[in-house]
PDB file of N, CA and C in Angstrom:
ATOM      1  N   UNK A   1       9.798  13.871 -13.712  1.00  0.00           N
ATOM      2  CA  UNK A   1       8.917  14.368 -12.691  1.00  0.00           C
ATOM      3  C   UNK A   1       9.241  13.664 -11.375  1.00  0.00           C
ATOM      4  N   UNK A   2       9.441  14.788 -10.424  1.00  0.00           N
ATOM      5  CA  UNK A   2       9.959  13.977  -8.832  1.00  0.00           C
ATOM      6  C   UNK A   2       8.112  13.214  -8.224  1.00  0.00           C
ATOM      7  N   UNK A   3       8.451  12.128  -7.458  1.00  0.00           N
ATOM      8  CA  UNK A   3       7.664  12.336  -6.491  1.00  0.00           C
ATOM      9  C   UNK A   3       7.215  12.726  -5.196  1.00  0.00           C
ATOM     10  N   UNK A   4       6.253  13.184  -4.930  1.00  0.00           N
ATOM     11  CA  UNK A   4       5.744  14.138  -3.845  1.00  0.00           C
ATOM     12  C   UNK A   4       6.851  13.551  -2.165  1.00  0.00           C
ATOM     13  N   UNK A   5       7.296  14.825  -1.904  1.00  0.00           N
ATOM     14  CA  UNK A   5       7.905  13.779  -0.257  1.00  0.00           C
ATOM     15  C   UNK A   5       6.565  13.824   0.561  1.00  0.00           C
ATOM     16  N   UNK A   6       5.444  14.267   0.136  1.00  0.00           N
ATOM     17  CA  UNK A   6       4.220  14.048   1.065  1.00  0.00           C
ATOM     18  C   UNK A   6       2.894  13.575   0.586  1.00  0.00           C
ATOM     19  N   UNK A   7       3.347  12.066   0.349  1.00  0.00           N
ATOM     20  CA  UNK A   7       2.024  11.104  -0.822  1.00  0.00           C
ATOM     21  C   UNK A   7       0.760  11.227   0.256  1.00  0.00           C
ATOM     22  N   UNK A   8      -0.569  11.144  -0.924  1.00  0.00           N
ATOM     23  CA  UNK A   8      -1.860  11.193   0.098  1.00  0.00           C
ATOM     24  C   UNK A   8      -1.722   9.703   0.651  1.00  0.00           C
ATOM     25  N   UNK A   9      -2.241   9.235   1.628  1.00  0.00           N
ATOM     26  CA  UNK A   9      -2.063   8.127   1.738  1.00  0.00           C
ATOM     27  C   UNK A   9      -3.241   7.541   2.468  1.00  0.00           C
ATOM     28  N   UNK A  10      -4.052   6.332   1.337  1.00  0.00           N
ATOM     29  CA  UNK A  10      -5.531   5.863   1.630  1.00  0.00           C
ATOM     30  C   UNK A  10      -5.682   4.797   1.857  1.00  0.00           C
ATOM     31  N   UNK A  11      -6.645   4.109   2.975  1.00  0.00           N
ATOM     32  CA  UNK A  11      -6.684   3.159   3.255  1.00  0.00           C
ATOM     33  C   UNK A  11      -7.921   2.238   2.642  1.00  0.00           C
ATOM     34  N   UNK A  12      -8.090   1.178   2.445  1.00  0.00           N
ATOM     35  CA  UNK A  12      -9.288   0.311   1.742  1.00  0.00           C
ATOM     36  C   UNK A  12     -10.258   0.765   1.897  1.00  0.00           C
ATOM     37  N   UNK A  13     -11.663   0.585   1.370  1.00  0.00           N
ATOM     38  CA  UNK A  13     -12.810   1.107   1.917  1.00  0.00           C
ATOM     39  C   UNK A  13     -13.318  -0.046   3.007  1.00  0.00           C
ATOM     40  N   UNK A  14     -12.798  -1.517   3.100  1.00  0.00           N
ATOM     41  CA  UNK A  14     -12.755  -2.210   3.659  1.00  0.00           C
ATOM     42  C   UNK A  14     -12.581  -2.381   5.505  1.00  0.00           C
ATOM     43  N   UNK A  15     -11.969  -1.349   5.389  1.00  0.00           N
ATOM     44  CA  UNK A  15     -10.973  -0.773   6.930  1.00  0.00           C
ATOM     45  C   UNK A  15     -12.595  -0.419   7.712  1.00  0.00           C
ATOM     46  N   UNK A  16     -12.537  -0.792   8.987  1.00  0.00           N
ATOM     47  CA  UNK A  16     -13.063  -0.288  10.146  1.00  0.00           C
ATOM     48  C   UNK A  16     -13.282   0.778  10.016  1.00  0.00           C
ATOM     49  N   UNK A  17     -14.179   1.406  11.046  1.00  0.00           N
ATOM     50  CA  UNK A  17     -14.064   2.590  11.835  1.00  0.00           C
ATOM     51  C   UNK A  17     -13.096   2.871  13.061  1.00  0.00           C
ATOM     52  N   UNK A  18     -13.098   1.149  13.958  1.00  0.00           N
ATOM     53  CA  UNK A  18     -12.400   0.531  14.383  1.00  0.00           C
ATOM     54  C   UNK A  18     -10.839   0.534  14.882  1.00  0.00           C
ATOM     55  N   UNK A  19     -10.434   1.062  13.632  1.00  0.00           N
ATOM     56  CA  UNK A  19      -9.112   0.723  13.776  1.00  0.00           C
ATOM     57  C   UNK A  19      -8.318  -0.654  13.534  1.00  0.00           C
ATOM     58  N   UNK A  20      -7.297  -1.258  14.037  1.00  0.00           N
ATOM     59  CA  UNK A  20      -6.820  -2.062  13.890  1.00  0.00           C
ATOM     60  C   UNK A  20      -5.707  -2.799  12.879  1.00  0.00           C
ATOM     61  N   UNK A  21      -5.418  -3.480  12.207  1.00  0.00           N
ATOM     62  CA  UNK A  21      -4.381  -3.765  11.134  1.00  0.00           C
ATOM     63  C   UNK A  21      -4.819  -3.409  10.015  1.00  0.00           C
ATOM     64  N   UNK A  22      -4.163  -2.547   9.005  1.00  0.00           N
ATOM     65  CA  UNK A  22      -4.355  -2.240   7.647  1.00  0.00           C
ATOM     66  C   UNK A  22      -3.195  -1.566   7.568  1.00  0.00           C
ATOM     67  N   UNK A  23      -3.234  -1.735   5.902  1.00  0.00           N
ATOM     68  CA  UNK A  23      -2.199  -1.186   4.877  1.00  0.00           C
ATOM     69  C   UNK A  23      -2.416   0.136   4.733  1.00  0.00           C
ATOM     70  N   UNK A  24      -2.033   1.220   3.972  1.00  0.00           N
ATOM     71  CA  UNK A  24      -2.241   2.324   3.301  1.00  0.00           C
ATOM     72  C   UNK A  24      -1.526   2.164   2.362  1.00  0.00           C
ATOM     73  N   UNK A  25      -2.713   2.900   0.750  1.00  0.00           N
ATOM     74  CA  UNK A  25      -1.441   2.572  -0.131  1.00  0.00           C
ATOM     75  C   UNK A  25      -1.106   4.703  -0.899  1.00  0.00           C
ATOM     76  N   UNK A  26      -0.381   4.906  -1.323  1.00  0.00           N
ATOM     77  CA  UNK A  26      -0.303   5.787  -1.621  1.00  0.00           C
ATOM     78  C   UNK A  26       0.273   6.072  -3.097  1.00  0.00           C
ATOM     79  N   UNK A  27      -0.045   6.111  -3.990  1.00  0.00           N
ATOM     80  CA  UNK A  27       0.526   6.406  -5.614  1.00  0.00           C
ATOM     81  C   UNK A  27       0.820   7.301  -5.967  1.00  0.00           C
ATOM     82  N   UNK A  28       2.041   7.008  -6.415  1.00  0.00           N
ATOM     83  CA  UNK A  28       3.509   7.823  -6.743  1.00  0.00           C
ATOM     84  C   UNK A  28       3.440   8.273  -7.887  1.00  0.00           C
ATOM     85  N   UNK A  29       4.061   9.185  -9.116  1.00  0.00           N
ATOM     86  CA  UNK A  29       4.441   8.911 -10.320  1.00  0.00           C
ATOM     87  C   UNK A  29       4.985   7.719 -10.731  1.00  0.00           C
ATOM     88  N   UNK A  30       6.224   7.246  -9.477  1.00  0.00           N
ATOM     89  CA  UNK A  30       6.707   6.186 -10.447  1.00  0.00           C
ATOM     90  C   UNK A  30       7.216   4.224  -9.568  1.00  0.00           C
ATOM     91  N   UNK A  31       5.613   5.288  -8.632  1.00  0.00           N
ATOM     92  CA  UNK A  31       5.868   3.704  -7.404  1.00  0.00           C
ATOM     93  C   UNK A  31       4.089   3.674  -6.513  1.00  0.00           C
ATOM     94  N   UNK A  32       4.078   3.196  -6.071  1.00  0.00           N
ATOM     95  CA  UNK A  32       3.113   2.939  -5.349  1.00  0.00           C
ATOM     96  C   UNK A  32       3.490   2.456  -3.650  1.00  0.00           C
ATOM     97  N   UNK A  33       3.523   3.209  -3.045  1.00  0.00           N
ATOM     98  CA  UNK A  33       4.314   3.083  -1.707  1.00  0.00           C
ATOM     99  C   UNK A  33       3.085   2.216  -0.731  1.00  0.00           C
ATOM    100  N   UNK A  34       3.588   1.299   0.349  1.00  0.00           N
ATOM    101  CA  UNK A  34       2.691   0.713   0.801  1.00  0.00           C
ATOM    102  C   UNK A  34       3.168   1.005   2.761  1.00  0.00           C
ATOM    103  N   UNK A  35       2.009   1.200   3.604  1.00  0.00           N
ATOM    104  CA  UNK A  35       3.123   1.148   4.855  1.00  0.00           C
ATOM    105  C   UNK A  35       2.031   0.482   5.652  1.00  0.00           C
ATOM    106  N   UNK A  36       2.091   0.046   6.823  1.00  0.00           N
ATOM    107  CA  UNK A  36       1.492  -0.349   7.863  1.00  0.00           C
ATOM    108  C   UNK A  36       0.702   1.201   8.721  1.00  0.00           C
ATOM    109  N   UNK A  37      -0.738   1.231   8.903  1.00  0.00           N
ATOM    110  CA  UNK A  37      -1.640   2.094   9.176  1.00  0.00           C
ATOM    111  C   UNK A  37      -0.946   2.651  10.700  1.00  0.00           C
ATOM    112  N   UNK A  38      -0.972   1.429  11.252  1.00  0.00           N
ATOM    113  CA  UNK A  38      -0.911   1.684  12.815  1.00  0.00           C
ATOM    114  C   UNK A  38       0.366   2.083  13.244  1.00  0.00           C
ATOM    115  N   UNK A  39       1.487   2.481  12.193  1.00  0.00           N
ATOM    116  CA  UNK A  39       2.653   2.759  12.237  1.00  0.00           C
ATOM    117  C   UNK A  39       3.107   3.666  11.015  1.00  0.00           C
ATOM    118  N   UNK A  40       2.513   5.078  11.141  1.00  0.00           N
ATOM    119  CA  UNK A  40       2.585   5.768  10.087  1.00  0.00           C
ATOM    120  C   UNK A  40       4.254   6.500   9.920  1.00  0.00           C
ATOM    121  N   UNK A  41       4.864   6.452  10.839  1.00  0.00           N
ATOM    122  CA  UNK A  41       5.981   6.597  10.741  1.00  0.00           C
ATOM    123  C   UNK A  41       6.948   5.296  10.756  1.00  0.00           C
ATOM    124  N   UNK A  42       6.745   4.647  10.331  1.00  0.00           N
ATOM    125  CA  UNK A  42       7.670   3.169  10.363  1.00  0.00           C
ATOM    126  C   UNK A  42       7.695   3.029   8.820  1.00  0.00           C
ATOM    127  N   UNK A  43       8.438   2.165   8.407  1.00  0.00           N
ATOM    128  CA  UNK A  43       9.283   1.654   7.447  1.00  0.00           C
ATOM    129  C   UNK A  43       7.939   1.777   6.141  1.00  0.00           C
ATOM    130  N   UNK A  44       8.545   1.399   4.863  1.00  0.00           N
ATOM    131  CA  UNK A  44       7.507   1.945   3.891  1.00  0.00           C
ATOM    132  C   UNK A  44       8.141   1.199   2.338  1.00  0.00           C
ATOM    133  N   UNK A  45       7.320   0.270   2.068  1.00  0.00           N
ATOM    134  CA  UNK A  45       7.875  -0.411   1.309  1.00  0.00           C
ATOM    135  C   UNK A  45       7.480   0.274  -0.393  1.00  0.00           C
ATOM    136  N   UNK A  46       8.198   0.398  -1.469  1.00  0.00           N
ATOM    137  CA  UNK A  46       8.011   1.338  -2.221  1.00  0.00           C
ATOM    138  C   UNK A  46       8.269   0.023  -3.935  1.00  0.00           C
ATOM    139  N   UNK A  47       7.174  -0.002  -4.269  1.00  0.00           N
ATOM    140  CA  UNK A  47       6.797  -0.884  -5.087  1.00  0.00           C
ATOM    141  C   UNK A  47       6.817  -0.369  -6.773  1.00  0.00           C
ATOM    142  N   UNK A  48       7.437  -0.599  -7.629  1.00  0.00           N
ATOM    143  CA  UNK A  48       7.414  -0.154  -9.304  1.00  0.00           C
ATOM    144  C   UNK A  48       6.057  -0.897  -9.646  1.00  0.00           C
ATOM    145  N   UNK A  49       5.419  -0.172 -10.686  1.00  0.00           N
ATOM    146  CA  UNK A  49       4.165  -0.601 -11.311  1.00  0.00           C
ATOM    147  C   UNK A  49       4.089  -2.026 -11.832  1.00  0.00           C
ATOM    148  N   UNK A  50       4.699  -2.821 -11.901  1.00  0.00           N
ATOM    149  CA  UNK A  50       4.860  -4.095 -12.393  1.00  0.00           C
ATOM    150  C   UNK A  50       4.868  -4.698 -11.260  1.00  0.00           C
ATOM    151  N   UNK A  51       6.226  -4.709 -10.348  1.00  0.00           N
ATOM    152  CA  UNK A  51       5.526  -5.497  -9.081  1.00  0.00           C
ATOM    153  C   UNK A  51       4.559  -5.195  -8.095  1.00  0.00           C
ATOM    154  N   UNK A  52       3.848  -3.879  -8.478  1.00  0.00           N
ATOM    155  CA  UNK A  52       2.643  -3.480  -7.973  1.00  0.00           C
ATOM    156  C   UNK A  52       1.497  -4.629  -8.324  1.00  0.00           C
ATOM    157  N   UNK A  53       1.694  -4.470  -9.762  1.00  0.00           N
ATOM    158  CA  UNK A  53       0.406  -5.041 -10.485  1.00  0.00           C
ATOM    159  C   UNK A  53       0.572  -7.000 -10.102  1.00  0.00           C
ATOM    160  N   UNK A  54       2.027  -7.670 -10.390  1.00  0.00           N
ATOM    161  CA  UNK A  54       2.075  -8.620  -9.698  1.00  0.00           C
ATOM    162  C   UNK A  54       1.894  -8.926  -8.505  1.00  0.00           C
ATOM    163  N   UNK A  55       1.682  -8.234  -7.298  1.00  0.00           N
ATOM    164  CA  UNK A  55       1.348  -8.595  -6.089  1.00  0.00           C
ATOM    165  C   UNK A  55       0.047  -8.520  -6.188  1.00  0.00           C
ATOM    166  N   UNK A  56      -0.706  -7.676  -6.471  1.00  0.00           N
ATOM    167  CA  UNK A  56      -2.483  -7.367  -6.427  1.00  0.00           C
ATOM    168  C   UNK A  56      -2.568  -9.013  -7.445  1.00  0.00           C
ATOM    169  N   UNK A  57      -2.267  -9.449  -8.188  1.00  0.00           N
ATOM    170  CA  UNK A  57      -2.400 -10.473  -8.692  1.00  0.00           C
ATOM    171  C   UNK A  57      -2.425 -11.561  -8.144  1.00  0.00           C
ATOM    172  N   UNK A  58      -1.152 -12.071  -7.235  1.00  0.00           N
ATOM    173  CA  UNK A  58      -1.440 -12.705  -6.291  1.00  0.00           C
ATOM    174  C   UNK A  58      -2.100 -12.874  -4.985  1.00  0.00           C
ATOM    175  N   UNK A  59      -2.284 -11.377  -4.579  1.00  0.00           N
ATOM    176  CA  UNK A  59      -3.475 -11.280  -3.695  1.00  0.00           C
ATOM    177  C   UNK A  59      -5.111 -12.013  -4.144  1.00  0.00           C
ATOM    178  N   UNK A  60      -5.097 -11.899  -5.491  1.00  0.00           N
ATOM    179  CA  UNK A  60      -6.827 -12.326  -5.686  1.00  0.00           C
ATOM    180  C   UNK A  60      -6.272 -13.508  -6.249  1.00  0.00           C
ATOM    181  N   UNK A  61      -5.647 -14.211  -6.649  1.00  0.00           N
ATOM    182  CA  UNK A  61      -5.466 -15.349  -6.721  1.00  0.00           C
ATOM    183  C   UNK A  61      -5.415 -16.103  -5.535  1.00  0.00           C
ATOM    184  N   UNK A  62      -5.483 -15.816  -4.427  1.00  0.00           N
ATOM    185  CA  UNK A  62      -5.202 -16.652  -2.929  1.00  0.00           C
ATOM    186  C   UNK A  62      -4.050 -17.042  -2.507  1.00  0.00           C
ATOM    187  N   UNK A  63      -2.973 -16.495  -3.807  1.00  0.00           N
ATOM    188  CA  UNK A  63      -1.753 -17.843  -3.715  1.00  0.00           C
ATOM    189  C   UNK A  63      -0.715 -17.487  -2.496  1.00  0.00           C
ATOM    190  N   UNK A  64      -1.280 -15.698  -1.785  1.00  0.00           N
ATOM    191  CA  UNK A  64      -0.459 -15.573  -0.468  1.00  0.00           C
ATOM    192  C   UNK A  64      -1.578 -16.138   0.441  1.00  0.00           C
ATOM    193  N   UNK A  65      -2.586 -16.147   0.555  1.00  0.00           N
ATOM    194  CA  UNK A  65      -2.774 -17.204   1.311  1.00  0.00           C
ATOM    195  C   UNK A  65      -2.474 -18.106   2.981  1.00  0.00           C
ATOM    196  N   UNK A  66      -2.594 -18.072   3.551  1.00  0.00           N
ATOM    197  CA  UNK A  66      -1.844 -18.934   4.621  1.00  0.00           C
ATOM    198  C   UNK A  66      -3.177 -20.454   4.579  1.00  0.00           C
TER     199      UNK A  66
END
């Protein structure tokens, strides 16, 4: 099964009304694509379900963090 060349693509429920910096994530059959909101035509990083699930992991762990 291909995936869509035109993923829905949703942002947190977290996000403003506002505007400003956020992700969008969009799920693939066989990826989970991630891009920058405020740059919907810019670059688009395209993630397999494993290092999907490892990054959300380290997100609630703190360990990206600054």
């Amino acid at each position: 099964m291909k995936d869509s060349p035109h993923p829905t693509w949703r942002k947190s429920s977290y996000t403003s009304q506002e505007g400003g910096t956020c992700v969008e994530l969009a799920s693939l059959n066989t990826t989970t694509d991630i891009r920058d909101s405020t740059d919907p035509d810019g670059p688009v990083l395209h993630l397999g379900r494993d290092a999907m699930t490892e990054l959300l992991n380290r997100i609630k762990t703190g360990e990206l963090d600054r």
